[in-house]
Each structure stands twice: as C-alpha cells, then as structure tokens.
PDB file of N, CA and C in Angstrom:
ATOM      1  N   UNK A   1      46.440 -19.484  20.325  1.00  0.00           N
ATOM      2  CA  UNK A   1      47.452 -19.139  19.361  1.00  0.00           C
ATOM      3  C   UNK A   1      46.852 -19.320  17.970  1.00  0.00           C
ATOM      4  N   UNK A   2      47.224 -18.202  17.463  1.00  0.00           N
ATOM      5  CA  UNK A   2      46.481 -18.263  15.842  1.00  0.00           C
ATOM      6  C   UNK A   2      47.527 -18.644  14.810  1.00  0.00           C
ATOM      7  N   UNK A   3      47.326 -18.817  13.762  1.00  0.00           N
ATOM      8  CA  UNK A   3      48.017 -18.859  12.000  1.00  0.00           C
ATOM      9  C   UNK A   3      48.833 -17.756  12.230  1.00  0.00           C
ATOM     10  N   UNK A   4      49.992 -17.661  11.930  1.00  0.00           N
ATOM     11  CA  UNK A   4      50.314 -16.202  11.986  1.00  0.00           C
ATOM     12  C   UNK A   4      50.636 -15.357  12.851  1.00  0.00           C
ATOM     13  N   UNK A   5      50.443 -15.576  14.184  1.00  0.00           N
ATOM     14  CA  UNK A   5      50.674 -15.035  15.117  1.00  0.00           C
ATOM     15  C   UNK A   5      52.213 -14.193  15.632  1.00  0.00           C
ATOM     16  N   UNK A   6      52.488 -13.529  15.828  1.00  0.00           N
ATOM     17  CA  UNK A   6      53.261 -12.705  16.213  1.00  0.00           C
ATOM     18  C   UNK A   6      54.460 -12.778  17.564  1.00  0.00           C
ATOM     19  N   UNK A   7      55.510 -13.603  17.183  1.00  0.00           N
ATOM     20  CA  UNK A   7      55.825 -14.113  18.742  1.00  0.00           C
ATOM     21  C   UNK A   7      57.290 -13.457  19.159  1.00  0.00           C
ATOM     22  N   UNK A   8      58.011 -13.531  20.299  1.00  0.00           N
ATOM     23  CA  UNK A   8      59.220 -12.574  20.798  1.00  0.00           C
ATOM     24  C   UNK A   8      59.533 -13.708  21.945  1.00  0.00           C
ATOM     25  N   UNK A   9      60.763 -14.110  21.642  1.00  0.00           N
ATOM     26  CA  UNK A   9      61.480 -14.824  22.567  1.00  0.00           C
ATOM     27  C   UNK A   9      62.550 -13.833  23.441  1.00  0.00           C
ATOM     28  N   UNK A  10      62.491 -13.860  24.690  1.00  0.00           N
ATOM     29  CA  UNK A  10      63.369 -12.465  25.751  1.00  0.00           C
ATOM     30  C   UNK A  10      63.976 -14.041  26.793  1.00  0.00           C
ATOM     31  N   UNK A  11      65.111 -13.313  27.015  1.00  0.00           N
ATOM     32  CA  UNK A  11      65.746 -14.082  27.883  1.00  0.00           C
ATOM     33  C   UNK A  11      66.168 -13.658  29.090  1.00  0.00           C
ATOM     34  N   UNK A  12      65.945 -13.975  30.152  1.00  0.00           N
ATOM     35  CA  UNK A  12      66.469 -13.566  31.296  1.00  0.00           C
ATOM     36  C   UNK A  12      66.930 -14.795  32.023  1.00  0.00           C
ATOM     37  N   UNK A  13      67.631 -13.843  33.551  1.00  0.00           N
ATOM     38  CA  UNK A  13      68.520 -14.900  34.480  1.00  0.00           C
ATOM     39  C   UNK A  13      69.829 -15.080  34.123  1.00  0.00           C
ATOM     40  N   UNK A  14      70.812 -16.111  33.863  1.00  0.00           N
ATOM     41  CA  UNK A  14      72.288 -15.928  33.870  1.00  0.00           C
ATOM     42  C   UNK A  14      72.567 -16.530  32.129  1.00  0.00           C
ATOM     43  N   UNK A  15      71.889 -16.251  31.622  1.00  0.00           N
ATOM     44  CA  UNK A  15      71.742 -16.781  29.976  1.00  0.00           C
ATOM     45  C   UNK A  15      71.494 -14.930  28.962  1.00  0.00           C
ATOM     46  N   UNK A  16      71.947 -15.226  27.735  1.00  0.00           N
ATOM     47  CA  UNK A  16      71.373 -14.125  26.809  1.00  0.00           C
ATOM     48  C   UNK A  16      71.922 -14.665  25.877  1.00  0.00           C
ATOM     49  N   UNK A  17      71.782 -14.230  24.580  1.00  0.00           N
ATOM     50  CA  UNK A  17      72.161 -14.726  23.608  1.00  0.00           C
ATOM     51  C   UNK A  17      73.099 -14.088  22.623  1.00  0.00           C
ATOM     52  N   UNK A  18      74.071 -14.384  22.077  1.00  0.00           N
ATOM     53  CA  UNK A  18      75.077 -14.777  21.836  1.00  0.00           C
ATOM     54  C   UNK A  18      75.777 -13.318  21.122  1.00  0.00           C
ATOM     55  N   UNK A  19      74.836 -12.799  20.821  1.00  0.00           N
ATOM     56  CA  UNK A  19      74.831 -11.863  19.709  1.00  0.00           C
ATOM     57  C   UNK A  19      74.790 -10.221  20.302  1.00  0.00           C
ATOM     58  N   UNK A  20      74.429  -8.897  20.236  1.00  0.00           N
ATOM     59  CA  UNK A  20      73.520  -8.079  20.509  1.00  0.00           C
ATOM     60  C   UNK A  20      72.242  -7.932  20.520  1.00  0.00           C
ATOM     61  N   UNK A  21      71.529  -8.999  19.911  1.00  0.00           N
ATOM     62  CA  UNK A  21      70.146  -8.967  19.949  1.00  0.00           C
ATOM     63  C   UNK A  21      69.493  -9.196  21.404  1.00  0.00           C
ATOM     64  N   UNK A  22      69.043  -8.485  21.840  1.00  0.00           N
ATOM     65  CA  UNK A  22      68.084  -9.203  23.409  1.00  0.00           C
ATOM     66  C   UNK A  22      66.960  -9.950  22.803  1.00  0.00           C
ATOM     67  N   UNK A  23      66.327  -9.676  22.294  1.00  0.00           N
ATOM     68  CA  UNK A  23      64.919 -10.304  21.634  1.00  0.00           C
ATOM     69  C   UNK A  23      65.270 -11.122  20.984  1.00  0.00           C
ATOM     70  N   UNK A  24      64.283 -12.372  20.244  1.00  0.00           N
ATOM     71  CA  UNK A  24      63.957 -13.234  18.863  1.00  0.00           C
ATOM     72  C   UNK A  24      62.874 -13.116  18.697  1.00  0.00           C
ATOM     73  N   UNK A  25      62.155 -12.636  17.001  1.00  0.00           N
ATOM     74  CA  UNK A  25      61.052 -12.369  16.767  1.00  0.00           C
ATOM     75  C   UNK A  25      60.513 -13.490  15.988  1.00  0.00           C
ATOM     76  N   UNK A  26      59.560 -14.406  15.881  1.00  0.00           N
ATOM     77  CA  UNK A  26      59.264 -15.418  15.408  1.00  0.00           C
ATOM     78  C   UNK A  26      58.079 -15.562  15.131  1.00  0.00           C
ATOM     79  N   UNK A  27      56.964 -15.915  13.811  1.00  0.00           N
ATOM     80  CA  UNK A  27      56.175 -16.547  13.612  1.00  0.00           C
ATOM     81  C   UNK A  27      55.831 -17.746  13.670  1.00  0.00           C
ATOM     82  N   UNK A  28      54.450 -17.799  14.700  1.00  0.00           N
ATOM     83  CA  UNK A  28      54.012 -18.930  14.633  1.00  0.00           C
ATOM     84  C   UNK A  28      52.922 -19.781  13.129  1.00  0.00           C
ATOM     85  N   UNK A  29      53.241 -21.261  13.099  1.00  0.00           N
ATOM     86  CA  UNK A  29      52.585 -21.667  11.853  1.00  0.00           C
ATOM     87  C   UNK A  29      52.325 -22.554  12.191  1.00  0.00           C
ATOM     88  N   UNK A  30      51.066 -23.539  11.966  1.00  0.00           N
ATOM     89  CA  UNK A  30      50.125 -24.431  12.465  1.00  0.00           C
ATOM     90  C   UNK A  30      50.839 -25.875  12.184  1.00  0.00           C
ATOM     91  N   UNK A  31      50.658 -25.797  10.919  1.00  0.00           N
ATOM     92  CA  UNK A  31      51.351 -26.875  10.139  1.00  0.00           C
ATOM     93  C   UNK A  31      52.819 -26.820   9.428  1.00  0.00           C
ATOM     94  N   UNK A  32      53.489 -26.273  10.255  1.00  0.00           N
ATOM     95  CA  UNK A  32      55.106 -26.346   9.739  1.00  0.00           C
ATOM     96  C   UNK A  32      56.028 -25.864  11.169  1.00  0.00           C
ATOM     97  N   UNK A  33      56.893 -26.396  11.516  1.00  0.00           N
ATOM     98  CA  UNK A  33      57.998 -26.299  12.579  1.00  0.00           C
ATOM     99  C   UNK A  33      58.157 -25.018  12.428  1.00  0.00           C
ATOM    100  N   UNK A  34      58.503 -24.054  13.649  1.00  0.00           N
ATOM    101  CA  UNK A  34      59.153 -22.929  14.025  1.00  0.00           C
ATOM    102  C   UNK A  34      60.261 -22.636  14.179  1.00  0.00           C
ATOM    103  N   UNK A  35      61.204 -22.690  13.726  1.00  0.00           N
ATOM    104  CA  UNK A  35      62.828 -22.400  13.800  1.00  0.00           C
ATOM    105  C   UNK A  35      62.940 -20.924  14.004  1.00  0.00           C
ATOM    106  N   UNK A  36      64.443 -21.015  14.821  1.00  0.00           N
ATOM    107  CA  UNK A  36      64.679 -20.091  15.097  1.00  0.00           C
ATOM    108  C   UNK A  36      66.437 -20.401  15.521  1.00  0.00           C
ATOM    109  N   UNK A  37      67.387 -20.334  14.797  1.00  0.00           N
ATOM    110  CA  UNK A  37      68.755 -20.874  15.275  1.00  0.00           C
ATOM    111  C   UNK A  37      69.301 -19.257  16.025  1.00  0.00           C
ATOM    112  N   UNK A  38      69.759 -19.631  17.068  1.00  0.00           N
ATOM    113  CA  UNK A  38      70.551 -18.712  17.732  1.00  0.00           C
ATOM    114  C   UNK A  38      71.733 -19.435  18.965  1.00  0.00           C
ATOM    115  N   UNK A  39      72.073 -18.696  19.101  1.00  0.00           N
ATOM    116  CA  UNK A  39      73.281 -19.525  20.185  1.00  0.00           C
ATOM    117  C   UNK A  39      73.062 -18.824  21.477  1.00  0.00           C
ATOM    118  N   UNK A  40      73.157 -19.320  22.750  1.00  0.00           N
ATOM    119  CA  UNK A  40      73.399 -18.967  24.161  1.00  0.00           C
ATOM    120  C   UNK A  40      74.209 -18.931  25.037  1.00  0.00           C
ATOM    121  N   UNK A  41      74.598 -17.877  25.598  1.00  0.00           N
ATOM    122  CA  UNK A  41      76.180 -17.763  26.504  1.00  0.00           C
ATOM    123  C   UNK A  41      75.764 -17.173  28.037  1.00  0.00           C
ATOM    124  N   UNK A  42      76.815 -17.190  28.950  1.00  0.00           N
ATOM    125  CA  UNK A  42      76.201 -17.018  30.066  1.00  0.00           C
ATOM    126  C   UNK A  42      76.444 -15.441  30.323  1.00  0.00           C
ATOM    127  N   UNK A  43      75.412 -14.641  30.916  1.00  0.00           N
ATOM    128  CA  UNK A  43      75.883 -13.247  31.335  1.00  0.00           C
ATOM    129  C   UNK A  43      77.102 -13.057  32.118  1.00  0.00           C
ATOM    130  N   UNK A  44      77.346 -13.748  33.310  1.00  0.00           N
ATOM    131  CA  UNK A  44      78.277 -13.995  33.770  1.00  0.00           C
ATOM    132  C   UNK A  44      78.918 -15.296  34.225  1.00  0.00           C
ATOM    133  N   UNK A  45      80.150 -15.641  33.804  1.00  0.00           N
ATOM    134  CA  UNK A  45      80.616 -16.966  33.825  1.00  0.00           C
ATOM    135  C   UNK A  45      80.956 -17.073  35.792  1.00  0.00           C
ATOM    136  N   UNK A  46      80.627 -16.162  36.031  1.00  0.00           N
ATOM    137  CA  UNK A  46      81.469 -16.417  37.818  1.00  0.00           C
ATOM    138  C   UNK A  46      80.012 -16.370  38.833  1.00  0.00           C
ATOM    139  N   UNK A  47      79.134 -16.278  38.337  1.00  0.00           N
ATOM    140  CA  UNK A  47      78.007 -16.187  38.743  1.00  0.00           C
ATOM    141  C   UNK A  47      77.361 -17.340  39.724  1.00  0.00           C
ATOM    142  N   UNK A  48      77.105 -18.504  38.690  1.00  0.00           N
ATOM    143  CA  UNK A  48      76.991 -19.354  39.125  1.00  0.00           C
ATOM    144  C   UNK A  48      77.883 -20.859  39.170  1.00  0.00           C
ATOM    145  N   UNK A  49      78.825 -20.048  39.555  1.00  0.00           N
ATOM    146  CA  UNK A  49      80.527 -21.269  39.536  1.00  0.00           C
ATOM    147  C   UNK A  49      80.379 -22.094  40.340  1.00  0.00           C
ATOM    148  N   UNK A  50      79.378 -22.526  41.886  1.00  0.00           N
ATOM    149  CA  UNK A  50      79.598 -23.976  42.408  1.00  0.00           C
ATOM    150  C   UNK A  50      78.334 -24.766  41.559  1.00  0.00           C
ATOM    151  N   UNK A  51      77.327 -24.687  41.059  1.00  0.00           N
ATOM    152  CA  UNK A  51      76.728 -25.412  39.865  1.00  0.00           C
ATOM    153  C   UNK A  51      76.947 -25.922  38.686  1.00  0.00           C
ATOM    154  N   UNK A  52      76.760 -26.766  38.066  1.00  0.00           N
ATOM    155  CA  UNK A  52      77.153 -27.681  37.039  1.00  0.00           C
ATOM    156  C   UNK A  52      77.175 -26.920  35.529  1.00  0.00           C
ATOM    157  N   UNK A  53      76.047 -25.692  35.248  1.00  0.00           N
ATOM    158  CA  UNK A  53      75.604 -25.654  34.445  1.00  0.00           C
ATOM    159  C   UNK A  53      75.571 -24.068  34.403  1.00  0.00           C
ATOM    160  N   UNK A  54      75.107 -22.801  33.513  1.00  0.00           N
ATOM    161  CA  UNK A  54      74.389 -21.644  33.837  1.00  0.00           C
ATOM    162  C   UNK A  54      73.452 -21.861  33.383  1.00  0.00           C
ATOM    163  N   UNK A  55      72.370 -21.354  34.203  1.00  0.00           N
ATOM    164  CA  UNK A  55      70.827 -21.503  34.480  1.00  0.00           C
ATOM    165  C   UNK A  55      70.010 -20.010  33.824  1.00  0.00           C
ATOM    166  N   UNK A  56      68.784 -20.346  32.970  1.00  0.00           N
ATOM    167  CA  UNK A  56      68.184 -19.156  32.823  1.00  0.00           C
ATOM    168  C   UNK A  56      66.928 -19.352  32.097  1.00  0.00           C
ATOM    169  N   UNK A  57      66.165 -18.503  31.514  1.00  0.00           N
ATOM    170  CA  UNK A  57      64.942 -18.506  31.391  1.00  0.00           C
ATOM    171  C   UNK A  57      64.370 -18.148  30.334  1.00  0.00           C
ATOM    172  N   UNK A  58      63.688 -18.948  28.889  1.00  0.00           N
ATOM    173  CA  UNK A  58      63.614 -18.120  28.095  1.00  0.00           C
ATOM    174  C   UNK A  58      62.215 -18.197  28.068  1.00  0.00           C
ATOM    175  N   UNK A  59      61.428 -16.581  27.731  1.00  0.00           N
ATOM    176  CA  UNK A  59      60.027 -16.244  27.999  1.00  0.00           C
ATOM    177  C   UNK A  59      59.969 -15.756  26.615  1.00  0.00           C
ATOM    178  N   UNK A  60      58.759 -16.551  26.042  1.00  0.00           N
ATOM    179  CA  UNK A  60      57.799 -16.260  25.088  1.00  0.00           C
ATOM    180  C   UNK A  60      56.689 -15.655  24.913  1.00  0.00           C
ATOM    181  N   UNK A  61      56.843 -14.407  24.227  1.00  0.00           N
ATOM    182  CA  UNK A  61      55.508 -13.148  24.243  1.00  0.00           C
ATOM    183  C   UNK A  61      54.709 -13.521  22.834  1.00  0.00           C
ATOM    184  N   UNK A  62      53.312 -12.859  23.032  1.00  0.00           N
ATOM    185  CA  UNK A  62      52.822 -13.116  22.126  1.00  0.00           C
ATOM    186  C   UNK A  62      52.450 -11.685  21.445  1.00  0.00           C
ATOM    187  N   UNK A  63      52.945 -11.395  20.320  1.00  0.00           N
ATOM    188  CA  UNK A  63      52.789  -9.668  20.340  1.00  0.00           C
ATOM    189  C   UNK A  63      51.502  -9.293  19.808  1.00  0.00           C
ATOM    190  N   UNK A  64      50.584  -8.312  20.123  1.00  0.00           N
ATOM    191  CA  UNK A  64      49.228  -7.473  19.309  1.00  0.00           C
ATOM    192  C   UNK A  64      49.315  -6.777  19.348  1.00  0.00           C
ATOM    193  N   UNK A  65      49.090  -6.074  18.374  1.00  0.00           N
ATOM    194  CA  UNK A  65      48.762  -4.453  18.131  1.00  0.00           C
ATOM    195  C   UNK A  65      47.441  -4.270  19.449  1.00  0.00           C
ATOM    196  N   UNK A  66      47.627  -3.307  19.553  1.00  0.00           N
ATOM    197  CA  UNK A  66      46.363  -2.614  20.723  1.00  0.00           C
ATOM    198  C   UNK A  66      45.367  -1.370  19.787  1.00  0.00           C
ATOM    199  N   UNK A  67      44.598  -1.969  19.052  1.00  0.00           N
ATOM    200  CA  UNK A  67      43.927  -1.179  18.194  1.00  0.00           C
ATOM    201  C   UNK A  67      42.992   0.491  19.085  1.00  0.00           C
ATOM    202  N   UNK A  68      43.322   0.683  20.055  1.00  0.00           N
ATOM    203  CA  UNK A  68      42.680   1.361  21.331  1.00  0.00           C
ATOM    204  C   UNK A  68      44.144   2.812  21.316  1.00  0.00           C
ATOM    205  N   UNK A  69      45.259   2.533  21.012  1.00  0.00           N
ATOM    206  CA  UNK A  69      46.328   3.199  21.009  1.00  0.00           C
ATOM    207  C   UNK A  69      46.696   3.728  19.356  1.00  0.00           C
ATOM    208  N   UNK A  70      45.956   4.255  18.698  1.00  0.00           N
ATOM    209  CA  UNK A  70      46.960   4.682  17.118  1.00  0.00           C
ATOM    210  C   UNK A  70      47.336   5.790  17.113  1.00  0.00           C
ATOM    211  N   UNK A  71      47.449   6.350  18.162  1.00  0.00           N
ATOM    212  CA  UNK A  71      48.458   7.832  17.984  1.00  0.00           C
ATOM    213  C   UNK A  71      50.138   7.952  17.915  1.00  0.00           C
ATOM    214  N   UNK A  72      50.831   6.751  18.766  1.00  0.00           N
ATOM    215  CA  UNK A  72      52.089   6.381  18.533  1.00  0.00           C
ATOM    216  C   UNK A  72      52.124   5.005  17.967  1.00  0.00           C
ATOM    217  N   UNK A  73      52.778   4.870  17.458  1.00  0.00           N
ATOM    218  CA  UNK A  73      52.930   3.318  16.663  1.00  0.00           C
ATOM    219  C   UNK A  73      53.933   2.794  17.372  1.00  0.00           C
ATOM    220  N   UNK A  74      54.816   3.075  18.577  1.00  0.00           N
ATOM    221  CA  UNK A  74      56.224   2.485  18.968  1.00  0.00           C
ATOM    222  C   UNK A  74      55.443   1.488  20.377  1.00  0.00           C
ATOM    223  N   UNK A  75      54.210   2.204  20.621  1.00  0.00           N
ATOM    224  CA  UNK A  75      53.721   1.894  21.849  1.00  0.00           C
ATOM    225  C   UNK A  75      52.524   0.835  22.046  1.00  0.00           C
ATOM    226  N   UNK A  76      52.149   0.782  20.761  1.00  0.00           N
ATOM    227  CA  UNK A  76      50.627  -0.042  20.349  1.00  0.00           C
ATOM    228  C   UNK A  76      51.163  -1.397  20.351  1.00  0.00           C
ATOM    229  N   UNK A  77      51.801  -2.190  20.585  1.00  0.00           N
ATOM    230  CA  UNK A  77      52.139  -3.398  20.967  1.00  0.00           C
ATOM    231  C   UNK A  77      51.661  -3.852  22.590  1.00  0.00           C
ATOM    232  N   UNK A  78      51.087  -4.779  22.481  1.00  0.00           N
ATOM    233  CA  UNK A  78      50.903  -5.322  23.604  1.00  0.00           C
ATOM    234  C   UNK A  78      51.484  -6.515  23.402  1.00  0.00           C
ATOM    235  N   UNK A  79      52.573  -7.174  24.655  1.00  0.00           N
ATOM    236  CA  UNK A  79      53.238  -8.369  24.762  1.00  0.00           C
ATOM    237  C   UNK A  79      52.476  -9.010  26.224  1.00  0.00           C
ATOM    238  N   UNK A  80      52.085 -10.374  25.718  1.00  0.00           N
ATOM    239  CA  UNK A  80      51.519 -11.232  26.383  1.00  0.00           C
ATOM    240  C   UNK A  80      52.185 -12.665  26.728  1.00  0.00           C
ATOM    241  N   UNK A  81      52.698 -12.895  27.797  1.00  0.00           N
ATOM    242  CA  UNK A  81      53.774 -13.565  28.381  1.00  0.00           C
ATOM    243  C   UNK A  81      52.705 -15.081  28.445  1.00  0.00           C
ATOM    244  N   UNK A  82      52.945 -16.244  26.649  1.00  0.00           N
ATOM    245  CA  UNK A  82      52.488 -17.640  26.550  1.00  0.00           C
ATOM    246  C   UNK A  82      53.386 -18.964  27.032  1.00  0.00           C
ATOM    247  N   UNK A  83      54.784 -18.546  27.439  1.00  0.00           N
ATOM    248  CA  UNK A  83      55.297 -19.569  28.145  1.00  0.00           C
ATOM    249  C   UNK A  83      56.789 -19.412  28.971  1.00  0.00           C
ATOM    250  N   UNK A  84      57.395 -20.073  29.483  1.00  0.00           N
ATOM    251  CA  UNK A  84      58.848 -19.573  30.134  1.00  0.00           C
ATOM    252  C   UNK A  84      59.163 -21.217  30.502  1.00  0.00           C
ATOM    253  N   UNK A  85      60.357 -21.247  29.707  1.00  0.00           N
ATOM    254  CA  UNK A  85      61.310 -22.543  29.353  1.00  0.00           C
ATOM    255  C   UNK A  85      62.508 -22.428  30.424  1.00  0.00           C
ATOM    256  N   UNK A  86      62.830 -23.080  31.267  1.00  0.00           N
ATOM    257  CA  UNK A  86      64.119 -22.856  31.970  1.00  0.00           C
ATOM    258  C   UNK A  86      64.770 -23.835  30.915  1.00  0.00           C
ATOM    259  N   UNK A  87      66.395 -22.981  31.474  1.00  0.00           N
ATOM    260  CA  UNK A  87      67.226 -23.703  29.832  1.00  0.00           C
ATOM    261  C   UNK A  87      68.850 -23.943  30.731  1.00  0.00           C
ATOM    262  N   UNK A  88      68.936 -24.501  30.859  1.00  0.00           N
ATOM    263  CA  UNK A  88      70.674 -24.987  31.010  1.00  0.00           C
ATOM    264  C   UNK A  88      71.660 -24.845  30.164  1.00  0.00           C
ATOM    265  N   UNK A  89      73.284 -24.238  30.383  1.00  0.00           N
ATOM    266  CA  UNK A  89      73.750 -24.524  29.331  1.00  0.00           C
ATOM    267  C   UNK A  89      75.145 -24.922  30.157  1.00  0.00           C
ATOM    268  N   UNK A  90      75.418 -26.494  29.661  1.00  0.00           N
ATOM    269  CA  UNK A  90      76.766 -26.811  30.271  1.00  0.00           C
ATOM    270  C   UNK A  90      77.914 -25.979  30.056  1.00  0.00           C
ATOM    271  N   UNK A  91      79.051 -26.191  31.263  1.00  0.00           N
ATOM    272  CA  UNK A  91      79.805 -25.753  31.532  1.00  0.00           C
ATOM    273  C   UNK A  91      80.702 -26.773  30.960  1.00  0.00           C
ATOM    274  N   UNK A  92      82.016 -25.634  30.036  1.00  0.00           N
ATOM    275  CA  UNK A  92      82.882 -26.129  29.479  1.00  0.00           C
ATOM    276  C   UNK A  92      83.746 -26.852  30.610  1.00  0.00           C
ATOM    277  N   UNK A  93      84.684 -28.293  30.231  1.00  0.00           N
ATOM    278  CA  UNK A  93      85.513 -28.782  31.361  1.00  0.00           C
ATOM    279  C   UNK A  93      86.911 -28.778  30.926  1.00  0.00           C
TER     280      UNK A  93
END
C-alpha cells in the first residue's frame, strides 16, 4: 500500500449501506487516520431472524489505472481485493 493510494469499500452479504451509494471511495495516508463515516442497515431484516445480529462483509479494493487499456477510460481501472472485514450489526430489541 502506497501514499495515496486509491481505495473502494463494497459491501456484501445481509449488510449495505444506508444510503444509495453501493461503494465508499477512500484514500489511503501513511501518517494520518482514514475516515470514512457512513451508516449500515440490513438488506433484509427477515433474513437472518433466528440470529442475534445481521451479518455481512465489507471488502476493500485497491483501485489502478491499467496503463495497458487507454482507449476507454470507464474500463482502465483495475480493483484489487486488500482485505474483507466481517461486520455485525445488532438487532434492535
């Protein structure tokens, strides 16, 4: 991981986030914390109803240009899958 680097948080499993956004796009920085505030809700609340919690997965890409591709610019991204967080989110009582 470099200075600067180029990063995309995607969520899958019974989690997404809160908003219309599917993605979070985020820079990484060596020497300063990464924030990123967003909120998480469950895709479906009936899904996983005999468990405590809804369960899901958030996967961190690392994005590059693909200098090999400059004829479309929508496509020259290459995403490189640097980690996957399982994430809980309690169930209201």
């Amino acid at each position: 991981m470099s200075e600067g680097a180029q990063l995309e948080m995607s969520f899958r499993g019974n989690i997404r986030r809160d908003d219309e956004q599917q993605s979070t796009p985020v820079v990484f920085h060596f020497h300063c914390d990464v924030d990123s505030h967003f909120r998480l809700c469950p895709v479906d609340q009936f899904l996983q109803r005999q468990l405590s919690s809804y369960r899901g997965v958030v996967d961190v890409y690392r994005m590059t240009l693909d200098s090999k591709n400059e004829v479309d610019s929508s496509d020259n991204c290459i995403r490189e899958l640097v980690a996957s967080h399982h994430v809980s989110i309690p169930k209201q009582v």
